[in-house]
N, C-alpha and C. Protein backbone atom coordinates (compact mmCIF):
# COMPACT_ATOMS: atom_id res chain seq x y z
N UNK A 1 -62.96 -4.39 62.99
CA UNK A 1 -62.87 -4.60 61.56
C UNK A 1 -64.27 -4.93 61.06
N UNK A 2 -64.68 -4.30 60.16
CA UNK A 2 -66.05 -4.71 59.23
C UNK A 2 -65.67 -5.36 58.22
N UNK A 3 -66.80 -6.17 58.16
CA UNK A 3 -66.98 -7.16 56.49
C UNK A 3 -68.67 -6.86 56.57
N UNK A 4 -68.53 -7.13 55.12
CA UNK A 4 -69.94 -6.88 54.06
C UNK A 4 -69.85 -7.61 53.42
N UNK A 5 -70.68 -8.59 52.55
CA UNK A 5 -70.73 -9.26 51.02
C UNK A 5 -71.32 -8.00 50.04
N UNK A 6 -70.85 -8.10 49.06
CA UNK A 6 -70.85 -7.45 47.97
C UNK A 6 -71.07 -8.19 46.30
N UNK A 7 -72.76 -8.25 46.11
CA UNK A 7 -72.89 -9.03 45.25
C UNK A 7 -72.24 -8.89 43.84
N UNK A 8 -72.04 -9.60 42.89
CA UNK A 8 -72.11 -8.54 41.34
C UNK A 8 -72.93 -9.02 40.93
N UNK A 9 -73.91 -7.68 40.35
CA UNK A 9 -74.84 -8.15 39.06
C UNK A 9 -74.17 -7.88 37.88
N UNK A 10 -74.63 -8.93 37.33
CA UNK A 10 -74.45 -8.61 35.24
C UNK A 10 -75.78 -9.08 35.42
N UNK A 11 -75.95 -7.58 34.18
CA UNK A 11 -77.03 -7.30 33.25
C UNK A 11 -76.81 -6.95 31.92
N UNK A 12 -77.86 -7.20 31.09
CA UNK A 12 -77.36 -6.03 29.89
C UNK A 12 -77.75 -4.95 29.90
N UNK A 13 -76.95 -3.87 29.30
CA UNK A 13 -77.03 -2.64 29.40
C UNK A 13 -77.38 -2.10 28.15
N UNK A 14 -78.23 -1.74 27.84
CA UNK A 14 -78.21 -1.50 25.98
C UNK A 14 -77.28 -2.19 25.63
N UNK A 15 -76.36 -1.37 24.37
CA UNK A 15 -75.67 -2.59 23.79
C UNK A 15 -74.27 -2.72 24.41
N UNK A 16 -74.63 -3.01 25.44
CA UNK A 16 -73.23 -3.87 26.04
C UNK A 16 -73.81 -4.64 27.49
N UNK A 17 -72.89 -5.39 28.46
CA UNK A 17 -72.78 -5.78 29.24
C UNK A 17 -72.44 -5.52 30.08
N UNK A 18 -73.27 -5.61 31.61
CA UNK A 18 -72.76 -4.40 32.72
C UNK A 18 -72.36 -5.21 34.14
N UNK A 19 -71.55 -5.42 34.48
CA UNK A 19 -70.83 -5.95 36.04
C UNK A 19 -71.20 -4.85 36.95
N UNK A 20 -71.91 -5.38 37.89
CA UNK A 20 -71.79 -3.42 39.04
C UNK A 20 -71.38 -4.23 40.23
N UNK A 21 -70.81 -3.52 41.06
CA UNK A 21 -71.06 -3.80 42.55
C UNK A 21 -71.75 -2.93 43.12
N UNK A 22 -72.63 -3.03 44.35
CA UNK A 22 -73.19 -1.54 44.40
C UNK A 22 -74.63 -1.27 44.22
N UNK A 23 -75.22 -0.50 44.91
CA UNK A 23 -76.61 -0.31 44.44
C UNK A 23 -76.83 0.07 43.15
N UNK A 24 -76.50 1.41 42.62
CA UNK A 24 -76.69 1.46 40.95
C UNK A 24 -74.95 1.97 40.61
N UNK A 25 -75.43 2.26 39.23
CA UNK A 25 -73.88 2.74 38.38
C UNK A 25 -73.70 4.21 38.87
N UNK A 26 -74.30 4.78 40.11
CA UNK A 26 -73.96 6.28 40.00
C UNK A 26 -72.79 6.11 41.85
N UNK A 27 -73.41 5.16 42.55
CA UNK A 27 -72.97 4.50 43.65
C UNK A 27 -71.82 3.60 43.63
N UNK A 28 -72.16 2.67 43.02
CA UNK A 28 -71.59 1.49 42.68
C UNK A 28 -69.81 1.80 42.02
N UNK A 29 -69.25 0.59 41.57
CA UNK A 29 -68.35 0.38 40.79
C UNK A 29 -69.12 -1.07 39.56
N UNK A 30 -68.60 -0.47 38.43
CA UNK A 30 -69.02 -0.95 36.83
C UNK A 30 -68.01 -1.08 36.12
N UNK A 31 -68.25 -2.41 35.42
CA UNK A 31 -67.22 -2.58 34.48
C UNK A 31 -68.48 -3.35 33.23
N UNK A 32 -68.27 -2.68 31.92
CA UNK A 32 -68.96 -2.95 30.85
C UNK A 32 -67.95 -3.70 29.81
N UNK A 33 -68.74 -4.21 29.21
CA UNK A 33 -68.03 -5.58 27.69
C UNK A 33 -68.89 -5.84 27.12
N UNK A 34 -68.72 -6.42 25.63
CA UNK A 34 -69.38 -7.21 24.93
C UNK A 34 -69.87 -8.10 25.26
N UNK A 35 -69.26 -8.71 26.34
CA UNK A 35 -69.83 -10.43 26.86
C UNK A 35 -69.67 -9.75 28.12
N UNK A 36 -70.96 -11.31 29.26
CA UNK A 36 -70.17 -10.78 30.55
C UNK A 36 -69.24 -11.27 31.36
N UNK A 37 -68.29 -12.36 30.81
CA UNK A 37 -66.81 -12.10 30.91
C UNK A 37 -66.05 -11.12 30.56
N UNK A 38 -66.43 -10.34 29.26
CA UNK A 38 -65.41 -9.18 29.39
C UNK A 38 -65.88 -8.36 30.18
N UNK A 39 -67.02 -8.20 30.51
CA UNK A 39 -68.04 -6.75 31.98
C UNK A 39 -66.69 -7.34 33.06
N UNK A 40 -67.22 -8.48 33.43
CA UNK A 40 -66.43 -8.89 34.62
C UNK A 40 -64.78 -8.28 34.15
N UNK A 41 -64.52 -8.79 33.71
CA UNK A 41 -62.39 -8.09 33.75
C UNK A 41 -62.42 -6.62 33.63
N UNK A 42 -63.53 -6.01 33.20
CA UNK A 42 -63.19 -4.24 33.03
C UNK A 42 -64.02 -4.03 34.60
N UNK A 43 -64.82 -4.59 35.04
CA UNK A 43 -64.79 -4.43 36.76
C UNK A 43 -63.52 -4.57 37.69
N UNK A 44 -63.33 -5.80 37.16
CA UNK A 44 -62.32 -6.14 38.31
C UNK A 44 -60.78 -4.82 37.84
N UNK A 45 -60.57 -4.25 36.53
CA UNK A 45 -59.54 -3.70 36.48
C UNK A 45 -60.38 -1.56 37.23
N UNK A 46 -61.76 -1.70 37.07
CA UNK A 46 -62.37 -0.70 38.04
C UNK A 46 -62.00 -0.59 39.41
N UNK A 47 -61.95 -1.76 39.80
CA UNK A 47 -62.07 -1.94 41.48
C UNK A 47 -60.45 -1.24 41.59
N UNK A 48 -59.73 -1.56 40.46
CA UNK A 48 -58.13 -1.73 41.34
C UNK A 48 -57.75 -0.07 40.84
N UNK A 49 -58.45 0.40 39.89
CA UNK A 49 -58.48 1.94 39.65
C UNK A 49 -59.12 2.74 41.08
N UNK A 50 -59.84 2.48 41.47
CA UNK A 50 -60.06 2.47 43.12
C UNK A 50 -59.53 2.60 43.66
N UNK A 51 -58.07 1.96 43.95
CA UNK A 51 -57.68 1.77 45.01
C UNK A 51 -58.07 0.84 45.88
N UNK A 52 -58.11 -0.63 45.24
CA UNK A 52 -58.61 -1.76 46.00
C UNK A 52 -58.12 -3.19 45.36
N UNK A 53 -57.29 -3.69 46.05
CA UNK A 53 -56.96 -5.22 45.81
C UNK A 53 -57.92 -6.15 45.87
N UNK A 54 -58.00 -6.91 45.11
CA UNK A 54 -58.76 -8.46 44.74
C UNK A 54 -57.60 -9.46 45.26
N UNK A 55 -57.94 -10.06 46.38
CA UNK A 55 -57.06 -11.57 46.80
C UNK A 55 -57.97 -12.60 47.14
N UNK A 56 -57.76 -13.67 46.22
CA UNK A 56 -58.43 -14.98 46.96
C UNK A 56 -58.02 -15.85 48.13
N UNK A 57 -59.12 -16.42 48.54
CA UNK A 57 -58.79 -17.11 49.58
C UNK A 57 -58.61 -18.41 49.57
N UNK A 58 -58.27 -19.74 50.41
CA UNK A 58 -58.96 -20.98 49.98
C UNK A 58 -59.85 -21.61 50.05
N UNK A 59 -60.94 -20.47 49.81
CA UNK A 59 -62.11 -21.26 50.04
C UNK A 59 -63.36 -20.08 48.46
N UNK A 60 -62.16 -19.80 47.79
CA UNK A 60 -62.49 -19.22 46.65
C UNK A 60 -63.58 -18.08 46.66
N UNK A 61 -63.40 -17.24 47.84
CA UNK A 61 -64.05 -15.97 47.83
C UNK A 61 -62.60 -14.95 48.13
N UNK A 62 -63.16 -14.20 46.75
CA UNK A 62 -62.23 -12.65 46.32
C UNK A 62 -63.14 -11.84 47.47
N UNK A 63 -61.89 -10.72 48.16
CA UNK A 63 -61.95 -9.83 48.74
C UNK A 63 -61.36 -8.72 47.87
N UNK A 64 -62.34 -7.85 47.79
CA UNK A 64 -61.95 -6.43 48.04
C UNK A 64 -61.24 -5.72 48.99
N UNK A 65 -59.67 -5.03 49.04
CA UNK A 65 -59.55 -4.38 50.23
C UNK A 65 -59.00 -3.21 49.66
N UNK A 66 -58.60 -2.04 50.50
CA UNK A 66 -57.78 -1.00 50.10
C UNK A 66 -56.49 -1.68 50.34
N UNK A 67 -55.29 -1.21 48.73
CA UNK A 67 -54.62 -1.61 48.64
C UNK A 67 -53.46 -1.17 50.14
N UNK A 68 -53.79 -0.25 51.19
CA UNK A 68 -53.04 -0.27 51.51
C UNK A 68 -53.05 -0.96 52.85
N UNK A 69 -53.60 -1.93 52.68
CA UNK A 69 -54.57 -2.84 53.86
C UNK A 69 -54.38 -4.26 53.05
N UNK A 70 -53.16 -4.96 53.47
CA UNK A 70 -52.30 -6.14 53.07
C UNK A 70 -52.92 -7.52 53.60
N UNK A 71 -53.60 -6.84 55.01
CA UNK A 71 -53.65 -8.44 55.48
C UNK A 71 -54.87 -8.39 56.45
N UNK A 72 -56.44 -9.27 56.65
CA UNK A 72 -57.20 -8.85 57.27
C UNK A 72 -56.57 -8.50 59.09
N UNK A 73 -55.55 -8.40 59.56
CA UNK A 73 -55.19 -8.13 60.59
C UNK A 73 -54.89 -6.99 60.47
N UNK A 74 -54.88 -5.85 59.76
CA UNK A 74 -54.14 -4.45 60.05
C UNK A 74 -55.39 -3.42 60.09
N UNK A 75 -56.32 -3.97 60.33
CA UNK A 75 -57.04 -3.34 61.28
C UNK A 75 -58.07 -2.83 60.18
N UNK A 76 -58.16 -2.93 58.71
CA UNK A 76 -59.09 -2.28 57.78
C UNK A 76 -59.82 -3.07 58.00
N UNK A 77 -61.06 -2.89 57.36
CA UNK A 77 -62.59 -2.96 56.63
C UNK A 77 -62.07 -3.90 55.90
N UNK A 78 -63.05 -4.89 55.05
CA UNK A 78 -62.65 -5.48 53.71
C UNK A 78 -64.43 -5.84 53.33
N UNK A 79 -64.56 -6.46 51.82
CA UNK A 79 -65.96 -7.16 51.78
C UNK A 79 -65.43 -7.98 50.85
N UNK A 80 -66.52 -8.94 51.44
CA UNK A 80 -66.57 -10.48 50.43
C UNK A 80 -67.39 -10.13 49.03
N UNK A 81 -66.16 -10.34 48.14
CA UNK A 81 -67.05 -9.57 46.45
C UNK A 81 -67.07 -11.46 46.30
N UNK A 82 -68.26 -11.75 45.98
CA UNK A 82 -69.09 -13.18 45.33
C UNK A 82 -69.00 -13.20 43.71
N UNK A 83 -68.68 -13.93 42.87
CA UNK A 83 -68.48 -13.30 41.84
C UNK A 83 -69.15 -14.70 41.36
């Protein structure tokens, strides 16, 4: 099983606000807003257009996984998204 951390940047983007994960927006996954709380929620609803679940842990790091990869025991990949 692999893990990665997966930073997000917010930046601004001209006139809006840009969440990426990812090296750039052509690589990456992006979610843009007016603020960058709203960047952040149009990412996180990107990731799951993907095909990728967001679950926290208790120790308050969100994972990314493919949704069809329930539990870090079934043998997928996952990365630590830092938010």
């Amino acid at each position: 099983m692999s893990s990665s951390i997966l930073k997000v940047a917010i930046f601004p983007d001209v006139n809006q606000w840009c969440a990426l994960i990812g090296k750039d927006l052509q690589e990456g996954i992006a979610g843009f807003g007016d603020n960058p709380l709203q960047a952040l929620k149009t990412l996180v609803e990107e990731i799951e257009k993907k095909g990728y679940s967001l679950i926290q842990t208790r120790k308050g790091i969100v994972f990314a996984i493919p949704k069809e990869c329930n539990t870090k025991e079934s043998g997928c990949g996952f990365g630590k998204v830092i938010f």
